[in-house]
C-alpha atoms as a PDB file:
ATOM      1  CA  UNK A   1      98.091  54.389  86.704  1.00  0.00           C
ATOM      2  CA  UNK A   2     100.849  52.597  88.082  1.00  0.00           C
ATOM      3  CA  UNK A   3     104.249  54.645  86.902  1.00  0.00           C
ATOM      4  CA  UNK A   4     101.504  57.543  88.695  1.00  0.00           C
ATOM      5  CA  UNK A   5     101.473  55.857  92.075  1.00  0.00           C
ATOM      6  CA  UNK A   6     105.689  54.706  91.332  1.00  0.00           C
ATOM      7  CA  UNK A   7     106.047  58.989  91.151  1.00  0.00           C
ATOM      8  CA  UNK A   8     103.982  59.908  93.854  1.00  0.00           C
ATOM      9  CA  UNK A   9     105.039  57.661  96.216  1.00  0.00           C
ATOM     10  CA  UNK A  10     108.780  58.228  94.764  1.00  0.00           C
ATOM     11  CA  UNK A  11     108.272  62.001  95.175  1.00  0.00           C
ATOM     12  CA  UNK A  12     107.275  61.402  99.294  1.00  0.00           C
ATOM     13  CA  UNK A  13     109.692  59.548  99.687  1.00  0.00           C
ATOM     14  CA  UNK A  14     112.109  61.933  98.806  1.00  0.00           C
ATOM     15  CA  UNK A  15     110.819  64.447 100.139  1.00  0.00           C
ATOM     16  CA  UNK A  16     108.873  63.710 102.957  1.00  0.00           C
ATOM     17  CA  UNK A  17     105.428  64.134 103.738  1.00  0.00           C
ATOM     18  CA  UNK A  18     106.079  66.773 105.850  1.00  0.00           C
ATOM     19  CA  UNK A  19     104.167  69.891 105.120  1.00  0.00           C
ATOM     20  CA  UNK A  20     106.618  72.589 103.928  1.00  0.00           C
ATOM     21  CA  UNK A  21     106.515  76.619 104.748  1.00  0.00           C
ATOM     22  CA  UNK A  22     106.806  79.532 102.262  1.00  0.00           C
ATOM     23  CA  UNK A  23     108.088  82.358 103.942  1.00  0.00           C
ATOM     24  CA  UNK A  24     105.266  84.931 105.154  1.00  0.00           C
ATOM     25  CA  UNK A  25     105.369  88.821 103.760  1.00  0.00           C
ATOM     26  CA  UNK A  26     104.683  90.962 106.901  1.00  0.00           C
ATOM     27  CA  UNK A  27     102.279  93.277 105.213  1.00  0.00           C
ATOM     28  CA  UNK A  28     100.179  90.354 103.950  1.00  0.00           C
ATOM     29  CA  UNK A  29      99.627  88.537 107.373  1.00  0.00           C
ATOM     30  CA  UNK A  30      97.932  91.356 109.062  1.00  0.00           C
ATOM     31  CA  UNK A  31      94.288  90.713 110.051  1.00  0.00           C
ATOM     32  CA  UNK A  32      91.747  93.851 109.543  1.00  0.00           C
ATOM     33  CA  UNK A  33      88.935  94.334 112.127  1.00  0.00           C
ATOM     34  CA  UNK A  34      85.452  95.850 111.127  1.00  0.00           C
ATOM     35  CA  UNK A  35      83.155  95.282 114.073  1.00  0.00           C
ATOM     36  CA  UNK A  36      82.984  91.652 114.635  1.00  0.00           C
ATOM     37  CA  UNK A  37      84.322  90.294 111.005  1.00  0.00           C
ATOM     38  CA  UNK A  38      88.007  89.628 110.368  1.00  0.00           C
ATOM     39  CA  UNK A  39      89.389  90.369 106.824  1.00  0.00           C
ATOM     40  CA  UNK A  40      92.761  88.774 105.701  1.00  0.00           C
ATOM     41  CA  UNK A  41      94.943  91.806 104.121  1.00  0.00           C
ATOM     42  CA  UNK A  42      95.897  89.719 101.617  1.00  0.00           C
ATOM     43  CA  UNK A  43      92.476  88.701 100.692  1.00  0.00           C
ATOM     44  CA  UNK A  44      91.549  92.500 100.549  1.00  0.00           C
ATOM     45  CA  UNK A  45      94.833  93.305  98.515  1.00  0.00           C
ATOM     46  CA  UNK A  46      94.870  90.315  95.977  1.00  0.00           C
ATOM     47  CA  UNK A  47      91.867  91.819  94.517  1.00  0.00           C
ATOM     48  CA  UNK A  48      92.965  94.944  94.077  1.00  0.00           C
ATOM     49  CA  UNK A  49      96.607  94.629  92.964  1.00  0.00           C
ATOM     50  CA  UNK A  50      94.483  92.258  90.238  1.00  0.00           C
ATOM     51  CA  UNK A  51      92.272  94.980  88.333  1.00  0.00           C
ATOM     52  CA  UNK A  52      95.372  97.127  88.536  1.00  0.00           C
ATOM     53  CA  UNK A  53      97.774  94.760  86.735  1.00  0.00           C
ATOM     54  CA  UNK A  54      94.477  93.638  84.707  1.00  0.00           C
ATOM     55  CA  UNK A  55      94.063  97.676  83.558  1.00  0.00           C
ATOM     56  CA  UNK A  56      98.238  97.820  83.196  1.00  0.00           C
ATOM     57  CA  UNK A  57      98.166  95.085  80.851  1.00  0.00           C
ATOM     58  CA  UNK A  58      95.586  96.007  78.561  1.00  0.00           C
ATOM     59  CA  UNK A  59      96.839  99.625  78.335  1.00  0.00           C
ATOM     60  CA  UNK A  60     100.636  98.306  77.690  1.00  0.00           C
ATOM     61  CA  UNK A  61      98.419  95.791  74.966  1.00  0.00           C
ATOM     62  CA  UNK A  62      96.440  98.485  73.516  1.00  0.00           C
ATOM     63  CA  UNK A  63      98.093 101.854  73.675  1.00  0.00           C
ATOM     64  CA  UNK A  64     102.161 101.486  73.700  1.00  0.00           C
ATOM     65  CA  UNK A  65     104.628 100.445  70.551  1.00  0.00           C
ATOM     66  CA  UNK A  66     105.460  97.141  72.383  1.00  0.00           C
ATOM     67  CA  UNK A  67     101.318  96.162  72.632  1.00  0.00           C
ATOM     68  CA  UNK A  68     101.053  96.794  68.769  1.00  0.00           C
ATOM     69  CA  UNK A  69     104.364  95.030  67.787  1.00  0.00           C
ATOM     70  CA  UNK A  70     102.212  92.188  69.955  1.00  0.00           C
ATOM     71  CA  UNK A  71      99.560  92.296  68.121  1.00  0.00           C
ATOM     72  CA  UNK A  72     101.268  92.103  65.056  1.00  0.00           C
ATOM     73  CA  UNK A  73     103.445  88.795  66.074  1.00  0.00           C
ATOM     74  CA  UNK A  74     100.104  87.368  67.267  1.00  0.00           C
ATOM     75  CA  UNK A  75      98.154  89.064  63.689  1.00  0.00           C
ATOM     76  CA  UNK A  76     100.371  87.478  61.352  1.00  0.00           C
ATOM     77  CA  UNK A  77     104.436  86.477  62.346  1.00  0.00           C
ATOM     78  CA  UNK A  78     105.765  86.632  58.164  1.00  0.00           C
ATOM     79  CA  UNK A  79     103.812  90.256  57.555  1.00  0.00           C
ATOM     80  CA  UNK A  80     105.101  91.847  61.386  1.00  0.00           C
ATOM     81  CA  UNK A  81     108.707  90.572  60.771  1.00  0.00           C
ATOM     82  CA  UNK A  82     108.655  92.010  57.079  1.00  0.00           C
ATOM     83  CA  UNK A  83     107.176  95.183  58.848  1.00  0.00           C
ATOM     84  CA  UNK A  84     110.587  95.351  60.666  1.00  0.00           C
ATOM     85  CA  UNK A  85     109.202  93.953  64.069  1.00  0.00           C
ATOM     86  CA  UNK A  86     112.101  92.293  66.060  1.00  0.00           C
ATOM     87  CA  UNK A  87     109.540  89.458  66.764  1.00  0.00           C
ATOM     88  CA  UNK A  88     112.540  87.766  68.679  1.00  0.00           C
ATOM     89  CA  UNK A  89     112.231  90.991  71.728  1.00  0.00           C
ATOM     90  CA  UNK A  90     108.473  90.927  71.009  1.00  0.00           C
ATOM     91  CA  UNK A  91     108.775  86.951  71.995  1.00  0.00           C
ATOM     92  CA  UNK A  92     110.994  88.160  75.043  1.00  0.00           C
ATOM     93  CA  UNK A  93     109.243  90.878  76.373  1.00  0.00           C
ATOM     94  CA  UNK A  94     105.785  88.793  76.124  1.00  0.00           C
ATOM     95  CA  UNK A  95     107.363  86.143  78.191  1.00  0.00           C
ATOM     96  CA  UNK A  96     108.768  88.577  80.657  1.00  0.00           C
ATOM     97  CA  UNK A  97     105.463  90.350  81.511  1.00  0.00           C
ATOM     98  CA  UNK A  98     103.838  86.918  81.599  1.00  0.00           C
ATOM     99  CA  UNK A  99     106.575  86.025  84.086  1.00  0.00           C
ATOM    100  CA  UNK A 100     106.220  89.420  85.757  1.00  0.00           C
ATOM    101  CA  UNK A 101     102.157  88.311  86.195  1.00  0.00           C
ATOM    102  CA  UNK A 102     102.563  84.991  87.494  1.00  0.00           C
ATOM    103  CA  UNK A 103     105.448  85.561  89.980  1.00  0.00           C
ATOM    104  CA  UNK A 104     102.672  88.344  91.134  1.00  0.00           C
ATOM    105  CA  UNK A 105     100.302  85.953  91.435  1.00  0.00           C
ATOM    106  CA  UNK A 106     102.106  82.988  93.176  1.00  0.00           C
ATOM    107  CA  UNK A 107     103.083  86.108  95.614  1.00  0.00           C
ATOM    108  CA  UNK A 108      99.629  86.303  96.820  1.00  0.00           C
ATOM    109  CA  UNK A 109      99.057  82.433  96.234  1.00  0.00           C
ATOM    110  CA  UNK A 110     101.659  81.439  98.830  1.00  0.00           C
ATOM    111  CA  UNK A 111     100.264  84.250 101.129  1.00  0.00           C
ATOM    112  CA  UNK A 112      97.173  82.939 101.244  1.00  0.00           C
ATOM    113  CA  UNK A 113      98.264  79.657 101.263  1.00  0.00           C
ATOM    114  CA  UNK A 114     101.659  79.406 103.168  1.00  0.00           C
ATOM    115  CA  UNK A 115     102.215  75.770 103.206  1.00  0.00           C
ATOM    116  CA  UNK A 116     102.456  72.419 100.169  1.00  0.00           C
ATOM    117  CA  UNK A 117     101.696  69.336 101.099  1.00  0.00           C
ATOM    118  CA  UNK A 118     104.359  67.347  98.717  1.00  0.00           C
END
């Protein structure tokens, strides 16, 4: 509990308690009227943008060459690699559409929520 408080108060200190700014996307800080309710676009679009990277995924998972060498790696890592799988790219270009998804998602994150409180 203590080396917790020592890094917390260690991290302020350092770098402030000032709240800090990510910058805004124009598109996402537009405000939608319908009558008398206000919509956020970026609460309208996170939604959205989700079941469509949701509906990518599993189609890149279940119907493409690079979704079954996947589920091979993730089956059984001997048999696939015997198979002739590069599991090293499989590895790779798992990480990179994992990356791809959470830079996505820390997109609409920091629109949503455009400051940190350190």
């Amino acid at each position: 509990i203590g080396v917790s408080f020592l890094l917390e108060n260690l991290a302020t200190y350092l770098f402030t308690g000032v709240p800090k700014g990510f910058p805004e996307l124009p598109i996402l800080t537009h405000i939608i009227h319908v009558g008398e309710v206000f919509f956020p676009v970026v609460s309208i679009i996170t939604p959205v943008i989700t079941i469509i990277l949701l509906v990518a995924l599993l189609y890149i998972v279940n119907h493409t060459k690079v979704g079954m060498a996947m589920r091979a790696v993730s089956k059984d890592y001997e048999t696939a690699r015997l198979m002739g799988v590069k599991i090293n790219w499989v590895i790779a270009v798992t990480f990179a559409i994992g990356s791809l998804l959470a830079s996505v998602g820390a997109i609409f994150w920091g629109s949503k929520y455009p400051s940190i409180y350190p």
